[in-house]
Protein backbone atom coordinates (compact mmCIF):
# COMPACT_ATOMS: atom_id res chain seq x y z
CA UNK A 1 21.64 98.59 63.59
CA UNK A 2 24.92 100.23 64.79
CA UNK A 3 28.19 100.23 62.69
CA UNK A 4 30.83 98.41 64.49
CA UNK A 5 34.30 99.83 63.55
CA UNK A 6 37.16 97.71 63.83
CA UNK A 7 40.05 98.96 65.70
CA UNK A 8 43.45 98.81 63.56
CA UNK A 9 45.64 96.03 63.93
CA UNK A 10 48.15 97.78 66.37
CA UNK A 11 44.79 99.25 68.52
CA UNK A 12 43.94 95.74 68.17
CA UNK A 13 46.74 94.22 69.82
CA UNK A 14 46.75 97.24 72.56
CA UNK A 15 42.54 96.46 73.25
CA UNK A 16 43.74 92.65 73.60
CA UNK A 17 46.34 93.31 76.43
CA UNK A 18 43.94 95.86 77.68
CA UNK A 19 41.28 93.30 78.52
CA UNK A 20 43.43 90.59 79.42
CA UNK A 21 45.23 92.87 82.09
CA UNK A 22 41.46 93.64 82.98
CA UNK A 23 40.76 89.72 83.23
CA UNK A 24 43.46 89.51 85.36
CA UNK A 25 42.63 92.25 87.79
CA UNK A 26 38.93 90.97 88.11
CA UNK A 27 40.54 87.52 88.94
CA UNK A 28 42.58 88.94 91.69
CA UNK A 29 38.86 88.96 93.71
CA UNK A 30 38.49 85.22 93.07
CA UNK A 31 35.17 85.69 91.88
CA UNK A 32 33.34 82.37 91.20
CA UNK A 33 31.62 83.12 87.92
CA UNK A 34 33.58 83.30 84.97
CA UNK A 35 31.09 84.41 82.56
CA UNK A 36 30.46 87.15 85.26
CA UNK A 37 33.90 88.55 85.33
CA UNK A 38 34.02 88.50 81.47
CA UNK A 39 30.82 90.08 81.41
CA UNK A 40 32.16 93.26 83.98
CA UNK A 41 35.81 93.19 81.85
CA UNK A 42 33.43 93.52 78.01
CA UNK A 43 31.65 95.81 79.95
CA UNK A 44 34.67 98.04 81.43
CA UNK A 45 36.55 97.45 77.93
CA UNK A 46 33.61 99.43 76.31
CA UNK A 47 33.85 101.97 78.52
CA UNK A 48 37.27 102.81 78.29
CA UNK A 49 36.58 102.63 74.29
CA UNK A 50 34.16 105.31 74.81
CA UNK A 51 36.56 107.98 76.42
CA UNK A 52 39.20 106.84 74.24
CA UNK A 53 37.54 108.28 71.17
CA UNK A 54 37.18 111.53 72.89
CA UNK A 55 40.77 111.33 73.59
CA UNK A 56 42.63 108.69 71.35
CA UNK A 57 46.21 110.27 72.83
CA UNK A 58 45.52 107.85 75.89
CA UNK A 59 47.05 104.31 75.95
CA UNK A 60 44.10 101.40 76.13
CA UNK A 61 45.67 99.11 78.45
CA UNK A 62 46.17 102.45 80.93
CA UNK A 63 42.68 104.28 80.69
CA UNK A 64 41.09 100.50 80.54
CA UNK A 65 42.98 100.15 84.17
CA UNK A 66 42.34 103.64 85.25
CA UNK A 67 38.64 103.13 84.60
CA UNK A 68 38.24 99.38 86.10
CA UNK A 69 40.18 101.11 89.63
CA UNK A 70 37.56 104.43 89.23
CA UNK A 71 34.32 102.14 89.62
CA UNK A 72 36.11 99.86 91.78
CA UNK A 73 36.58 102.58 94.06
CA UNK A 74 33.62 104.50 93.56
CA UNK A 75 31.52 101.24 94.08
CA UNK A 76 33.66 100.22 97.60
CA UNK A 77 32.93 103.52 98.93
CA UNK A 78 29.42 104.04 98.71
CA UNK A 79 28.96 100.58 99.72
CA UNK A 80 31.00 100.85 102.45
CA UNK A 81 29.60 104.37 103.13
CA UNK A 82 33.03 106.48 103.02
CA UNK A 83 32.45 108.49 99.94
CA UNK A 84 34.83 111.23 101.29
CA UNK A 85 37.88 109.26 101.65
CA UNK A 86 40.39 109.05 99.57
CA UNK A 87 40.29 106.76 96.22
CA UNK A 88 43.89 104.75 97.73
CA UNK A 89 42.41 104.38 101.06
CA UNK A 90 38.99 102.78 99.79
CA UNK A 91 40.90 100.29 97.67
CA UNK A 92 43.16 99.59 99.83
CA UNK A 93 40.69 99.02 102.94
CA UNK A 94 37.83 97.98 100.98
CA UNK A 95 39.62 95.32 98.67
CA UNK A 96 40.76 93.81 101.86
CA UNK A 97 36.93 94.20 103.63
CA UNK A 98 35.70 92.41 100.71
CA UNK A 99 38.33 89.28 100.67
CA UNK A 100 37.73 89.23 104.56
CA UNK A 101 33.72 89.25 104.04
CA UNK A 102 34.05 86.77 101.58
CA UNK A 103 31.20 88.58 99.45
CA UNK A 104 32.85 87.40 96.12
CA UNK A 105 32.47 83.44 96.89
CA UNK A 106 28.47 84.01 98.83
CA UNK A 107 27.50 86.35 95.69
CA UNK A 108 29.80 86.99 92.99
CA UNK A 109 27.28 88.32 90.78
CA UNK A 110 26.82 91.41 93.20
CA UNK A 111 30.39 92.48 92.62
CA UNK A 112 30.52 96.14 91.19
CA UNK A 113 26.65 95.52 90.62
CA UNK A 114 24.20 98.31 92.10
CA UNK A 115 22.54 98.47 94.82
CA UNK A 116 24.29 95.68 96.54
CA UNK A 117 21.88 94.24 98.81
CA UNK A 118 21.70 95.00 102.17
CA UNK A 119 23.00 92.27 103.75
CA UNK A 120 25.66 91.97 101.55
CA UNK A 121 26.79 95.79 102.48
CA UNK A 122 26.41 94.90 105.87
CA UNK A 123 29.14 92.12 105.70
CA UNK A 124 31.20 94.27 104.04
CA UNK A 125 31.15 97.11 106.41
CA UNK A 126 31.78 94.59 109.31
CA UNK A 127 34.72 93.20 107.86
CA UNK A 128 36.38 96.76 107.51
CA UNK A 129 39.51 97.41 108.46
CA UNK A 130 40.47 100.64 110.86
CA UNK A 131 44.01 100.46 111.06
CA UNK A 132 44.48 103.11 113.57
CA UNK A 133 44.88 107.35 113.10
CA UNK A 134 46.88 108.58 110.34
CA UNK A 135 50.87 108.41 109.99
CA UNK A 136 52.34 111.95 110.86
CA UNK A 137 55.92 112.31 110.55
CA UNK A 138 57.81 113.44 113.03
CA UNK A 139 61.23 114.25 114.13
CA UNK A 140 62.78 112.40 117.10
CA UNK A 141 66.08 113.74 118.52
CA UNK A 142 68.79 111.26 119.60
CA UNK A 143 69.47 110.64 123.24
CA UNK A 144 72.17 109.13 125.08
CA UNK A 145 71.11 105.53 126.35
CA UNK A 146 71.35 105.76 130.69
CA UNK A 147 73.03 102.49 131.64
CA UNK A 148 72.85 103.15 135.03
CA UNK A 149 75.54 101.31 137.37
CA UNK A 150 76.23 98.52 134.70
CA UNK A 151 77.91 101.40 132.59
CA UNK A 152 80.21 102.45 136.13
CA UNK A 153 80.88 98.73 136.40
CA UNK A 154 81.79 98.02 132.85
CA UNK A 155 84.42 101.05 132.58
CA UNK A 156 86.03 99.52 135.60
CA UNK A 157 86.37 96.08 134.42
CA UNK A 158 87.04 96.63 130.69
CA UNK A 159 89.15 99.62 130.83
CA UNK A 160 91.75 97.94 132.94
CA UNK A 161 93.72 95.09 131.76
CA UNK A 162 96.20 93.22 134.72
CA UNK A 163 97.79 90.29 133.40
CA UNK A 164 97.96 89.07 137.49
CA UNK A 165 93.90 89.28 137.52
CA UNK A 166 93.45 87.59 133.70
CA UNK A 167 95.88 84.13 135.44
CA UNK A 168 93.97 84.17 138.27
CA UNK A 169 90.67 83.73 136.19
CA UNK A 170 91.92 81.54 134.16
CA UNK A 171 92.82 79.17 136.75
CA UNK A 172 89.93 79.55 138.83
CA UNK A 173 87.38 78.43 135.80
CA UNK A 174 89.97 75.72 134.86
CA UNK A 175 89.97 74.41 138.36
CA UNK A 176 86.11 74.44 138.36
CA UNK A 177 86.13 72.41 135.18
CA UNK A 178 88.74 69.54 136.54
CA UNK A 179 86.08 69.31 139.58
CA UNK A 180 83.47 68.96 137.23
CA UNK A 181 85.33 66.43 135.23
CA UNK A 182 86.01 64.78 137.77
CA UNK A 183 82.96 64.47 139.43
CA UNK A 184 80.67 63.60 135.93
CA UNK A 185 83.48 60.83 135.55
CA UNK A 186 83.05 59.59 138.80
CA UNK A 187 78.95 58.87 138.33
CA UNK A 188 79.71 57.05 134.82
């Protein structure tokens, strides 16, 4: 029989968080079986135990994370067949292939589980996302907007100011509104 060492109280508290922040992340996926998710968190927890005896400089809660994201990603891209890509662009595409295929409510005992059946990676790789080619950043130099003859009209209204043309208006619009008036008044 193995010897089970008990972690010291502070490692203890630092292990708790860890797998509760683990809990949390596996919920994110809305998986349906709860004895399922705590099964993948004891089993992630153990593994991040294991490298963090051959390096006990590492926080728990961040190699526990670390790990959970490295299979995470590692299991969306062979499933989804895009082992080359890089580990932010599976999760990002892939978590959002697998909440669109709804794999997680169908079967979510196949989640991080190998091989994923067929079907099941077939769904998934329908439901992926291609958002388009790459961002590349560029430099655009500002023009001058082209108003055309509004601009030639504008500088000749606004840019002169005759107190003779401003009355005129004025009475014009308030002579259209005592028609108006009138006339609405004259229906009622």
């Amino acid at each position: 029989m193995a010897s089970i060492t008990s972690p010291m109280p502070r490692d203890q508290e630092a292990w708790n968080e860890a797998y509760d922040r683990l809990v949390g992340f596996l919920h994110t996926f809305a998986l349906g079986d709860h004895a399922y998710v705590s099964q993948l968190a004891l089993n992630l927890l153990h593994q991040a135990r294991d490298l963090h005896r051959q390096d006990p400089s590492r926080d728990p809660v961040t190699l526990t994370m670390e790990q959970a994201q490295k299979r995470l990603a590692k299991w969306l891209a062979t499933n989804l067949e895009q082992e080359g890509t890089a580990p932010s662009h599976i999760l990002a595409a892939g978590t959002i292939a697998l909440l669109l295929s709804q794999v997680y409510r169908t079967a979510p005992t196949s989640f991080l589980a190998n091989p994923l059946p067929e079907e099941l990676r077939q769904a998934l790789r329908e439901t992926l996302l291609v958002t388009g080619p790459d961002l590349n950043v560029s430099s655009m130099t500002p023009r001058h907007f082209d108003y055309g003859p509004m601009l030639q009209f504008a500088r000749q209204t606004w840019h002169r100011w005759d107190v003779k043309e401003f009355i005129v208006a004025l009475l014009f619009w308030a002579g259209i509104y005592i028609v108006f008036y009138w006339w609405l008044s004259q229906l009622l």
